[in-house]
N, C-alpha and C. Protein backbone atom coordinates (compact mmCIF):
# COMPACT_ATOMS: atom_id res chain seq x y z
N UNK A 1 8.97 6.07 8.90
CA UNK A 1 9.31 5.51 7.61
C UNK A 1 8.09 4.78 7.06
N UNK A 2 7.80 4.86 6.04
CA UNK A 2 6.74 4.39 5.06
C UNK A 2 7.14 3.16 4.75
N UNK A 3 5.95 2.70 3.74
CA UNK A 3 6.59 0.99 3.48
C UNK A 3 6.80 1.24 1.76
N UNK A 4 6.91 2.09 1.16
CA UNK A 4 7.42 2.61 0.27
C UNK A 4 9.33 2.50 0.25
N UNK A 5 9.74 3.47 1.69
CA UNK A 5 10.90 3.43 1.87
C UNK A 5 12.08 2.42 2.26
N UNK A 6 10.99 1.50 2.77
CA UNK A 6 11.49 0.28 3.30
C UNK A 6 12.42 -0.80 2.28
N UNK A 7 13.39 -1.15 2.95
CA UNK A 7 14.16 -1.77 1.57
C UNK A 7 14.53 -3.55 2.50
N UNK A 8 13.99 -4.42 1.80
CA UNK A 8 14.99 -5.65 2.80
C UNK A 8 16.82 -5.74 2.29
N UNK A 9 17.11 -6.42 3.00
CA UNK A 9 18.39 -6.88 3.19
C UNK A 9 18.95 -8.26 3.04
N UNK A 10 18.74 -8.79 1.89
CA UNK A 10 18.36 -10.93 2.00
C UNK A 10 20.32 -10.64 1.36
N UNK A 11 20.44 -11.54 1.55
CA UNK A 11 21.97 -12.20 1.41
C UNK A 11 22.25 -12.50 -0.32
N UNK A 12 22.65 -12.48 -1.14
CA UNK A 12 22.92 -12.61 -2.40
C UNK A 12 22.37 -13.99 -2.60
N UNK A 13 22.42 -14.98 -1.49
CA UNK A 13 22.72 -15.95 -1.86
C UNK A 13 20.69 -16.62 -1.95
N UNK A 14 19.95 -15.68 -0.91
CA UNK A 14 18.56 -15.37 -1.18
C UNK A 14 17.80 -15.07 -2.44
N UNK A 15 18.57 -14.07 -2.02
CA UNK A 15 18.00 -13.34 -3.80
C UNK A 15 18.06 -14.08 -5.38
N UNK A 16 19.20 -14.64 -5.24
CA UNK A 16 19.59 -15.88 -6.31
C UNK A 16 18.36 -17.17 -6.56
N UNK A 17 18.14 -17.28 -4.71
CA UNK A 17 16.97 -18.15 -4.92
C UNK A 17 15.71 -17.60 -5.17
N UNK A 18 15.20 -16.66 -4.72
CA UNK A 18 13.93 -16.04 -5.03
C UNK A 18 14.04 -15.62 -6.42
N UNK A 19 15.08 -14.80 -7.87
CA UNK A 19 14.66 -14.88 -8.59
C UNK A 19 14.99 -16.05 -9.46
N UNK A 20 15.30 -17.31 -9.27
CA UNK A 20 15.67 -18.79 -9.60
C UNK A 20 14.26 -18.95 -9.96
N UNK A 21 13.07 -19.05 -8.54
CA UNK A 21 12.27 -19.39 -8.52
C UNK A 21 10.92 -18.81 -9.15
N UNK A 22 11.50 -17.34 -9.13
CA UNK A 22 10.54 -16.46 -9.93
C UNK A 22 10.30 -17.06 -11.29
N UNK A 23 11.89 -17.28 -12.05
CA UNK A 23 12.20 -17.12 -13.17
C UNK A 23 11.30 -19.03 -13.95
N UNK A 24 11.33 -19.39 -13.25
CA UNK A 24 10.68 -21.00 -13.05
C UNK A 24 9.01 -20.09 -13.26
N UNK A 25 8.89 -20.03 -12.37
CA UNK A 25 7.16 -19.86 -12.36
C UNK A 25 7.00 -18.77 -13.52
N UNK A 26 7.55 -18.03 -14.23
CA UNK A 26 7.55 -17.56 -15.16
C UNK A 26 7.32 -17.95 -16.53
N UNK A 27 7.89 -18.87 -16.39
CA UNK A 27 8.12 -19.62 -17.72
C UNK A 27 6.93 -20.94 -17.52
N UNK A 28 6.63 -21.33 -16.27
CA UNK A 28 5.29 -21.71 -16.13
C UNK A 28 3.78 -21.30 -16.71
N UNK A 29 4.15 -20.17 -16.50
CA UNK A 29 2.80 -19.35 -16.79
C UNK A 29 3.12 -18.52 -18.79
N UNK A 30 4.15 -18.81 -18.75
CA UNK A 30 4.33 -18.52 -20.46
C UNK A 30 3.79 -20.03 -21.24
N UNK A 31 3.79 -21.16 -20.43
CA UNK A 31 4.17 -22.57 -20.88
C UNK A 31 2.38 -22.43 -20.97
N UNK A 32 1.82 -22.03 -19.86
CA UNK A 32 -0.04 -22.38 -19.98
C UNK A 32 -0.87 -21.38 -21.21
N UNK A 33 0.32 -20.48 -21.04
CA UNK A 33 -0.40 -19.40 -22.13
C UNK A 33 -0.42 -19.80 -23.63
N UNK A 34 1.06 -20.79 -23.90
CA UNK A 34 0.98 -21.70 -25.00
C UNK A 34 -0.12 -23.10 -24.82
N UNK A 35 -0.31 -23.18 -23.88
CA UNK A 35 -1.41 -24.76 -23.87
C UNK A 35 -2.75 -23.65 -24.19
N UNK A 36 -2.74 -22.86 -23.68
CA UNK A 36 -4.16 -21.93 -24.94
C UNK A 36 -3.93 -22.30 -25.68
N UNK A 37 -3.34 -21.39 -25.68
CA UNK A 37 -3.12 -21.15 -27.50
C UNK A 37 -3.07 -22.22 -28.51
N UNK A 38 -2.74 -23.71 -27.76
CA UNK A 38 -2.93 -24.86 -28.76
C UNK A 38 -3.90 -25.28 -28.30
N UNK A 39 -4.97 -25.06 -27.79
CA UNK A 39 -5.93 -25.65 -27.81
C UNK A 39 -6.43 -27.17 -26.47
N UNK A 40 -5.03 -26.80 -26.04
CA UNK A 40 -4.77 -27.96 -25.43
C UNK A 40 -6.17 -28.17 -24.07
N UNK A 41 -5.88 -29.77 -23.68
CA UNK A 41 -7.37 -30.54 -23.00
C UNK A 41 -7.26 -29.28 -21.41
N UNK A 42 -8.66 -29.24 -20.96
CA UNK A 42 -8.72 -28.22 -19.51
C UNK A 42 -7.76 -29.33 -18.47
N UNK A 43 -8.27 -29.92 -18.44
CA UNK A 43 -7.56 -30.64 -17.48
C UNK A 43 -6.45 -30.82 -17.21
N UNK A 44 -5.45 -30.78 -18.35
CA UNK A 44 -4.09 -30.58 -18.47
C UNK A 44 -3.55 -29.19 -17.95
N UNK A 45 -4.51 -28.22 -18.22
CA UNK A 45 -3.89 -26.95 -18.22
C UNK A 45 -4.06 -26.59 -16.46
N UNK A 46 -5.18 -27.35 -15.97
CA UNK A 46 -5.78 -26.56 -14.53
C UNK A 46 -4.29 -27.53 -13.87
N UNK A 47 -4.00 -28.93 -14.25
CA UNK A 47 -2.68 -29.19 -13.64
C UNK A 47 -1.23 -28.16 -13.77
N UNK A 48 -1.07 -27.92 -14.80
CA UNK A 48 -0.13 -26.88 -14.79
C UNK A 48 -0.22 -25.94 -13.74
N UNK A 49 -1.95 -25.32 -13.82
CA UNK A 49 -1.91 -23.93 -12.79
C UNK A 49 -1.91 -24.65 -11.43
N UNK A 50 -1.99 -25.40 -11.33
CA UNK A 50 -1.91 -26.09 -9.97
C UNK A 50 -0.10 -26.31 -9.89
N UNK A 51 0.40 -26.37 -10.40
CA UNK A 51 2.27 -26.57 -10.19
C UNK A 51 2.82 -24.95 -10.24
N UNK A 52 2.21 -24.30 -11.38
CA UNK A 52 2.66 -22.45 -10.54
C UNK A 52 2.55 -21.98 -9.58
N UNK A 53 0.62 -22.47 -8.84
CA UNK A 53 0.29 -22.42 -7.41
C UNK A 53 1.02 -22.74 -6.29
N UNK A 54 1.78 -23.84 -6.53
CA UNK A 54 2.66 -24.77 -5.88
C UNK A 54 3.87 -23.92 -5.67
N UNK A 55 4.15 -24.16 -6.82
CA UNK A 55 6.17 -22.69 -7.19
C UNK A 55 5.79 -21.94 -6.35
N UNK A 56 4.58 -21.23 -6.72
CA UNK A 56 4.73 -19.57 -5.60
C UNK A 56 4.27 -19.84 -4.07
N UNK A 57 3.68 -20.52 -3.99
CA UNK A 57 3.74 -21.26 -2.13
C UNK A 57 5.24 -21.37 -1.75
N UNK A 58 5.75 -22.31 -2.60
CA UNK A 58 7.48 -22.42 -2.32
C UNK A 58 7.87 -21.34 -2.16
N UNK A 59 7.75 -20.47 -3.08
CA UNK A 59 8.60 -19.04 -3.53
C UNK A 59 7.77 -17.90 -1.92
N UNK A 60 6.81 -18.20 -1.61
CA UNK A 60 6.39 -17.47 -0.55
C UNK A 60 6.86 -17.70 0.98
N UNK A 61 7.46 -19.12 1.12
CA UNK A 61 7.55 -19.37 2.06
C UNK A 61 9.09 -18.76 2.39
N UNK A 62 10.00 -19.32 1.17
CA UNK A 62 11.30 -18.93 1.34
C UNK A 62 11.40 -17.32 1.67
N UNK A 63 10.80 -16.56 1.05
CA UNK A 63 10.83 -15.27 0.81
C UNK A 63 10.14 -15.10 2.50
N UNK A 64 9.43 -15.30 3.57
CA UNK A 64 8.40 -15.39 4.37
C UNK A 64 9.54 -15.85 5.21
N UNK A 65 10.08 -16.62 5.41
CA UNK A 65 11.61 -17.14 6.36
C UNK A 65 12.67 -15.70 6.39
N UNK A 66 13.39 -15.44 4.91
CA UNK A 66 13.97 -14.50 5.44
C UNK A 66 13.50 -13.37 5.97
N UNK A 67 12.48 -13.36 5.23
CA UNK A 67 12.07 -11.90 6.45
C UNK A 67 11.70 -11.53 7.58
N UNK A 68 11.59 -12.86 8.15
CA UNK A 68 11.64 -13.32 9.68
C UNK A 68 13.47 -13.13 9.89
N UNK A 69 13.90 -13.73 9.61
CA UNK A 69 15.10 -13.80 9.60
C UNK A 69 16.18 -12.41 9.93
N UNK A 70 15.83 -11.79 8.59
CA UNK A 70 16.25 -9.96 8.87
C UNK A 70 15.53 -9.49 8.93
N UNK A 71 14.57 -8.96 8.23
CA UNK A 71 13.82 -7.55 8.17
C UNK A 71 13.19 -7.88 9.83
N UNK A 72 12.29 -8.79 9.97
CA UNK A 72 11.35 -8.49 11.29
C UNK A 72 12.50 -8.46 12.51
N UNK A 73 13.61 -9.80 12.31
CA UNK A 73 14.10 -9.58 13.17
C UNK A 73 15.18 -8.18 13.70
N UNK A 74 15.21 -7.78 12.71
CA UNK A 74 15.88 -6.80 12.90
C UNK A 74 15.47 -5.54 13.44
N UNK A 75 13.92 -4.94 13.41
CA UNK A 75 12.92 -4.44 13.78
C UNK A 75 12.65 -4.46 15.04
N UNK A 76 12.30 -5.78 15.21
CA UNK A 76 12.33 -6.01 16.67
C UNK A 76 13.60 -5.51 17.74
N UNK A 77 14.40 -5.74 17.35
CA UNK A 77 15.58 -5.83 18.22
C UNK A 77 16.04 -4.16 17.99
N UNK A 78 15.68 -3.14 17.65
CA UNK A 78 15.35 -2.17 17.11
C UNK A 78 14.16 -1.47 17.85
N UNK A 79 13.56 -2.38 18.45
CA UNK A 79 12.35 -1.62 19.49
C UNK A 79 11.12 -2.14 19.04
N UNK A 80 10.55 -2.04 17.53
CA UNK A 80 9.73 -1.53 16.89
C UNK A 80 9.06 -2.78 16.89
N UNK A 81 8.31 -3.03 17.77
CA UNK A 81 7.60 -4.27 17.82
C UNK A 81 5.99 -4.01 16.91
N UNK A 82 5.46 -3.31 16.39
CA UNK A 82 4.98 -2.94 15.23
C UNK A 82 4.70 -3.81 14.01
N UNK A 83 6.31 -4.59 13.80
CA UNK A 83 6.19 -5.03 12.73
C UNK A 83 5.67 -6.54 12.86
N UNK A 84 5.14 -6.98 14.36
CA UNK A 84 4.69 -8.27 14.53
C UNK A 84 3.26 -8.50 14.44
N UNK A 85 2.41 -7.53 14.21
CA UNK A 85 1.26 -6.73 13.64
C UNK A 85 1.47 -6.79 12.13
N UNK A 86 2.15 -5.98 12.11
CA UNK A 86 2.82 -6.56 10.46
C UNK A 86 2.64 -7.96 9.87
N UNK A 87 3.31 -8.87 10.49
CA UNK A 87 3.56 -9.75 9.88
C UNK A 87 2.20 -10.36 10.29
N UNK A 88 1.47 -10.51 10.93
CA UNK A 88 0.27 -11.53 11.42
C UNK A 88 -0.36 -10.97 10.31
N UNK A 89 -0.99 -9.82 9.73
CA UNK A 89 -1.57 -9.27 8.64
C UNK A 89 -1.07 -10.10 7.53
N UNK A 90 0.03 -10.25 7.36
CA UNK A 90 0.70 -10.87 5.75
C UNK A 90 0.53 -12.18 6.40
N UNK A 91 0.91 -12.74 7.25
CA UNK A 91 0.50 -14.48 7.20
C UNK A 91 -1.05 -14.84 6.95
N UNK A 92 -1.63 -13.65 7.71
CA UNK A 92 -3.40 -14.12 6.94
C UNK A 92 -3.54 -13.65 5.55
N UNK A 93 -3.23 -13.05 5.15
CA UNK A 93 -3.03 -12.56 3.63
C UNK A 93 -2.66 -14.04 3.06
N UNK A 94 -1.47 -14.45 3.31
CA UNK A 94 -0.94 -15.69 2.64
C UNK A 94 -1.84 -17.04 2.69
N UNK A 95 -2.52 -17.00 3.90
CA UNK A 95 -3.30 -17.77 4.52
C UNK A 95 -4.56 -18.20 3.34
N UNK A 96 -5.24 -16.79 2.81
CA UNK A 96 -6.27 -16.69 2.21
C UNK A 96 -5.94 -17.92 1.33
N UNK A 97 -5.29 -17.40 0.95
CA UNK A 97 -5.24 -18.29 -0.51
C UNK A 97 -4.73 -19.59 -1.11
């Protein structure tokens, strides 16, 4: 199976929170695109991008739990120890930045 095919499995009650949080940092980044557009001071604006930065750390971690939670764990217990390779790749990924 490809990672194309791959689908997670988060609980309704997940998903609610991940696009809660999406929908927040969204409107974050609509909110800086208006502090352009008015002209508004740098300093004000690099704080803003510093609180989206923030949202999506949040939004990464939650999202980064359940998939420990089901997807890897479920993998594992499944044989496919593979995906713990997997995940060390995406925690340095996350890491970078």
């Amino acid at each position: 199976m490809n990672h194309s095919e791959r689908q997670s499995h988060h609980s309704d009650k997940v998903k609610k929170s991940l696009i809660s949080r999406l929908n927040r940092v969204e409107g974050q980044v609509r909110g800086i695109k208006g502090l352009i557009e008015k002209d508004t001071y740098c300093d004000d604006i690099i704080t803003q991008i510093s609180a989206v930065q923030s949202a999506l750390n949040s939004f990464s971690k939650v999202l980064l739990e359940a998939h420990l939670k089901s997807c890897v764990t479920e993998r594992i217990q499944d044989g496919d120890l593979e995906v713990v390779d997997e995940l060390l790749v995406t925690i340095q990924r996350l890491m970078k930045k």
